[in-house]
C-alpha atoms as a PDB file:
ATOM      1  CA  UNK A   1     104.638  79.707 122.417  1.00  0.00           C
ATOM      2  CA  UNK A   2     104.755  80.906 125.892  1.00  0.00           C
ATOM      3  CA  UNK A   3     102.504  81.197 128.592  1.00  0.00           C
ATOM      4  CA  UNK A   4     102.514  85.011 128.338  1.00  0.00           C
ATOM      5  CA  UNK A   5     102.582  85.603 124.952  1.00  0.00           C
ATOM      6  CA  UNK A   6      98.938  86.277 123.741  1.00  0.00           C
ATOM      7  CA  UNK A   7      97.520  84.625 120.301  1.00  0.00           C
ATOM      8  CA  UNK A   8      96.081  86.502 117.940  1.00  0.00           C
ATOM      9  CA  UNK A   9      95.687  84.698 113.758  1.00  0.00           C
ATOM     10  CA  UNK A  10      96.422  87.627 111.213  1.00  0.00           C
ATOM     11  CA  UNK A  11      96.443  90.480 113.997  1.00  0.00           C
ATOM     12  CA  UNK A  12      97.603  93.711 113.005  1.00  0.00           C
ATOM     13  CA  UNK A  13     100.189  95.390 114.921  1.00  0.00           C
ATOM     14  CA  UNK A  14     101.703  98.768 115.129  1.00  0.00           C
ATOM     15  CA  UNK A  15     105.449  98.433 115.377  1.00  0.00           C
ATOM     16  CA  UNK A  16     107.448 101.855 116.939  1.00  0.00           C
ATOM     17  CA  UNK A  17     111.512 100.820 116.207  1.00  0.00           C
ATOM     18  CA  UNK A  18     114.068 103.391 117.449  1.00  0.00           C
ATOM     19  CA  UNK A  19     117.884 103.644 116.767  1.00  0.00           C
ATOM     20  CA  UNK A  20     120.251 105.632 117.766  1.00  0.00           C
ATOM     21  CA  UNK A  21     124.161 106.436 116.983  1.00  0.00           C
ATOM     22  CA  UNK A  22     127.220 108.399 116.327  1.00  0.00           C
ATOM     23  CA  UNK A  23     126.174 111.572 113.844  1.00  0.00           C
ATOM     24  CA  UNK A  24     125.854 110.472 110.271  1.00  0.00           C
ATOM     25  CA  UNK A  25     124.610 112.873 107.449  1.00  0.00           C
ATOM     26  CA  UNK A  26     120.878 113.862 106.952  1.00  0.00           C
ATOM     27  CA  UNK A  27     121.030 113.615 103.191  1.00  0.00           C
ATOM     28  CA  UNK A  28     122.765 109.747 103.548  1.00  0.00           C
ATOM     29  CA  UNK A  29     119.678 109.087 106.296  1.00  0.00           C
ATOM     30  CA  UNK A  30     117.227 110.437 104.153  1.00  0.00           C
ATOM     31  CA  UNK A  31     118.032 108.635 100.856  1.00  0.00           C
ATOM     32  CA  UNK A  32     118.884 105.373 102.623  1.00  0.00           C
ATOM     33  CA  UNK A  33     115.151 105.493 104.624  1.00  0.00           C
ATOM     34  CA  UNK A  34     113.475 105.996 101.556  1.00  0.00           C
ATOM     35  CA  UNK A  35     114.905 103.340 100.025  1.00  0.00           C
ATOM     36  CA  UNK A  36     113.790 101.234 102.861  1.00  0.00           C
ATOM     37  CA  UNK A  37     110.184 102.851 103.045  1.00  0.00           C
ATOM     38  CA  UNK A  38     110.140 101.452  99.075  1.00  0.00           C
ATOM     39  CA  UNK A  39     111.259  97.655 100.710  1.00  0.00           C
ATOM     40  CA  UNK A  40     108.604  97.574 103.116  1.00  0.00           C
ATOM     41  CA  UNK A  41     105.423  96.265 102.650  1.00  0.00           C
ATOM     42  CA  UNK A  42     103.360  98.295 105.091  1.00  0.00           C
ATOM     43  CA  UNK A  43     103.504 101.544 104.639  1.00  0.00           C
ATOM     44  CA  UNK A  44     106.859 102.505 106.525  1.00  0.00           C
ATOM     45  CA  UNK A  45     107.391 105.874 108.040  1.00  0.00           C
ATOM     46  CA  UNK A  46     110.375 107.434 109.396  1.00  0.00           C
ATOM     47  CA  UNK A  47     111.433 110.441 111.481  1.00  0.00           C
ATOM     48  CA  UNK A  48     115.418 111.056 111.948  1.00  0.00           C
ATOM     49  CA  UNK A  49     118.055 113.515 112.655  1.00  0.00           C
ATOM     50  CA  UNK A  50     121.472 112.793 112.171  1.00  0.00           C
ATOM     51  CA  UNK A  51     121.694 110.573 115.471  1.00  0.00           C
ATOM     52  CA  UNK A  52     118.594 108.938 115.641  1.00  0.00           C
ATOM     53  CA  UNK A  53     116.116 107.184 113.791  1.00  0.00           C
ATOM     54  CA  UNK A  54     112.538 106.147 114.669  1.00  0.00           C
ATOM     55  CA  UNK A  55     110.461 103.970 112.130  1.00  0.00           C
ATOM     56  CA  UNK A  56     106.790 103.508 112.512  1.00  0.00           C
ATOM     57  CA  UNK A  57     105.156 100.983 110.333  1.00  0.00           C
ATOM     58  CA  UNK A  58     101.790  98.420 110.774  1.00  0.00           C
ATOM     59  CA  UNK A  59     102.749  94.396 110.855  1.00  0.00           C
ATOM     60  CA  UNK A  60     100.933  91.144 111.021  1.00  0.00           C
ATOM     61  CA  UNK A  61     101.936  88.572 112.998  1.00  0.00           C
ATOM     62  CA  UNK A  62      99.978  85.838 115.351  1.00  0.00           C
ATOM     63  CA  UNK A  63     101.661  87.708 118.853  1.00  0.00           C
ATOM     64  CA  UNK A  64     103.593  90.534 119.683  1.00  0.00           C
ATOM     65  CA  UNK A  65     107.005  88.058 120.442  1.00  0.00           C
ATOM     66  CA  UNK A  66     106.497  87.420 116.648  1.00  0.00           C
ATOM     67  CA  UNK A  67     106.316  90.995 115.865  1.00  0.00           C
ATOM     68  CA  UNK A  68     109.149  92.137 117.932  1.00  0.00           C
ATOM     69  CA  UNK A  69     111.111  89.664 116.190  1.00  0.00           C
ATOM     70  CA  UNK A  70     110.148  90.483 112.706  1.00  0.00           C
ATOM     71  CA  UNK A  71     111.171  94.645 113.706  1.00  0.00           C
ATOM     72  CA  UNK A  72     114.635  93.036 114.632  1.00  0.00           C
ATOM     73  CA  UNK A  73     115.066  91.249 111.602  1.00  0.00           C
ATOM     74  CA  UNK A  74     114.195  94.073 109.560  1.00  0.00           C
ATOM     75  CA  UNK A  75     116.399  96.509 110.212  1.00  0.00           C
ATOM     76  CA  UNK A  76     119.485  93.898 110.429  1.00  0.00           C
ATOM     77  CA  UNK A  77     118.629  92.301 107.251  1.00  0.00           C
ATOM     78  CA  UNK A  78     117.964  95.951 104.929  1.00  0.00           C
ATOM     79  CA  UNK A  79     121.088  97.852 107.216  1.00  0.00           C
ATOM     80  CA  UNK A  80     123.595  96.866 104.603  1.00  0.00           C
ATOM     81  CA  UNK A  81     121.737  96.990 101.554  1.00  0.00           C
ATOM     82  CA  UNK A  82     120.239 100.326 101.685  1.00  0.00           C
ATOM     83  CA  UNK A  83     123.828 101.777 103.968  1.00  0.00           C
ATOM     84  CA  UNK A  84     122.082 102.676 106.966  1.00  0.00           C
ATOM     85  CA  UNK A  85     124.041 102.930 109.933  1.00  0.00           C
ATOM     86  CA  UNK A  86     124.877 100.364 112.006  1.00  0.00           C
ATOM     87  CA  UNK A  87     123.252 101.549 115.223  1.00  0.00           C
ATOM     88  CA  UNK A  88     121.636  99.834 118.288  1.00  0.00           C
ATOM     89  CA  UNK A  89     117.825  99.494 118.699  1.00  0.00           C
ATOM     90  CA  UNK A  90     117.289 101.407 121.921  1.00  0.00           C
ATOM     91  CA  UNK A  91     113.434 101.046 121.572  1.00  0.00           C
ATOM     92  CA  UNK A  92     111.058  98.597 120.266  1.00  0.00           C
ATOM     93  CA  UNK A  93     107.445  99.216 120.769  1.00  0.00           C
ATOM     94  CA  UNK A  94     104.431  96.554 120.010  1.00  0.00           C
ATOM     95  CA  UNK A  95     100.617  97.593 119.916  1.00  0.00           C
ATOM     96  CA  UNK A  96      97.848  95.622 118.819  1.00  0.00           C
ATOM     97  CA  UNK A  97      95.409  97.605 116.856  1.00  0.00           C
ATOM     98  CA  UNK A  98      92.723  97.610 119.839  1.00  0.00           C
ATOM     99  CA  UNK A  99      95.638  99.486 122.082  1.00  0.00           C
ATOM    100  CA  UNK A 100      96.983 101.601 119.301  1.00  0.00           C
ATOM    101  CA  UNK A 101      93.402 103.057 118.872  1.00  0.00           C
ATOM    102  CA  UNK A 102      92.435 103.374 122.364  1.00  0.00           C
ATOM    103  CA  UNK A 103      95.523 105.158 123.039  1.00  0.00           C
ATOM    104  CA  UNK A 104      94.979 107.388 120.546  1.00  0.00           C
ATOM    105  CA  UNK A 105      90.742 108.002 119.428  1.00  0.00           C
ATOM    106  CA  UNK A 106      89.761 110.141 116.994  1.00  0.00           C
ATOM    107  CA  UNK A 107      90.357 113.873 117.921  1.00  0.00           C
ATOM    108  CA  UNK A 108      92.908 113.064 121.003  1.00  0.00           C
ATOM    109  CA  UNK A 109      96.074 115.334 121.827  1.00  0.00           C
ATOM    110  CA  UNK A 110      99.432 112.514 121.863  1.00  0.00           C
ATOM    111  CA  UNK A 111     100.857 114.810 123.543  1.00  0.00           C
ATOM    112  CA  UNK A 112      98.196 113.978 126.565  1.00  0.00           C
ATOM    113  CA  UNK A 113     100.527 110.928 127.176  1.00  0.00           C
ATOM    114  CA  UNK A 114     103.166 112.874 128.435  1.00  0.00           C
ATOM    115  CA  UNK A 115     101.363 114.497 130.937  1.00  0.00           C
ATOM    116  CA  UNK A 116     102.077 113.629 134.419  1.00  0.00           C
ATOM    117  CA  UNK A 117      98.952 112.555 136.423  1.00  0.00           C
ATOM    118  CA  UNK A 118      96.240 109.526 136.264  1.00  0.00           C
ATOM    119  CA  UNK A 119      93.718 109.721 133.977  1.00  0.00           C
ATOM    120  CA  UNK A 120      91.579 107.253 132.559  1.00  0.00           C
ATOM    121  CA  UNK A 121      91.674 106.401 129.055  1.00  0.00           C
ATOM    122  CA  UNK A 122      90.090 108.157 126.127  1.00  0.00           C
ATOM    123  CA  UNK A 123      86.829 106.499 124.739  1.00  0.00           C
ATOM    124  CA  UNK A 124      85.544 107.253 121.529  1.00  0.00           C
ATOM    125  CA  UNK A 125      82.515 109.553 121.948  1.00  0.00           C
ATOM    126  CA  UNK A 126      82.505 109.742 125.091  1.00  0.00           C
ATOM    127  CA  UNK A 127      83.870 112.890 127.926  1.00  0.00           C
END
């Protein structure tokens, strides 16, 4: 393990994968992400249109390299059986919990991240 990679035993971690491709048909997407959302252990969600895909699903894992990794693995290990395209990951995004939730507390607006300007983060009951 690394220097920078940060240790965590039996951390959760929320895992953000994007793809992204040449057009392929909604109803193939569809059928072939469900059948992955039945593989996957941890409650897999997906959003799509016919040239992208972005799954959002919780992992374990001791650090975030780990994590990464597993994402990776994933999607090159179910591509063939359940025929999803053979696109590049253009995104890969790794939160622990603690910066999932602080990121986003009970009640927040997401779309407060895309906001230009400096603001300090969100705390749970508190202005």
């Amino acid at each position: 393990m690394g220097e920078d990679s940060v240790h965590v035993p039996g951390a959760m971690w929320h895992v953000t994968l994007t793809l992204t491709g040449p057009p392929v048909s909604s109803a193939r997407l569809a059928d072939s992400l469900s059948q992955l959302a039945e593989f996957h252990p941890f409650g897999l969600s997906a959003r799509y249109a016919i040239d992208v895909i972005e799954l959002r699903y919780w992992d374990e894992g001791h650090d975030c390299r780990t994590v990464t990794d597993n994402a990776i693995e994933m999607w090159n290990k179910n591509r063939d059986e359940v025929r999803l395209p053979d696109w590049p990951i253009v995104g890969v995004e790794v939160l622990d919990r603690a910066t999932f939730r602080r990121r986003w507390p009970n009640g927040s607006d997401r779309l407060d991240l895309l906001k230009p300007g400096v603001r300090p983060f969100l705390q749970p009951g508190h202005d």
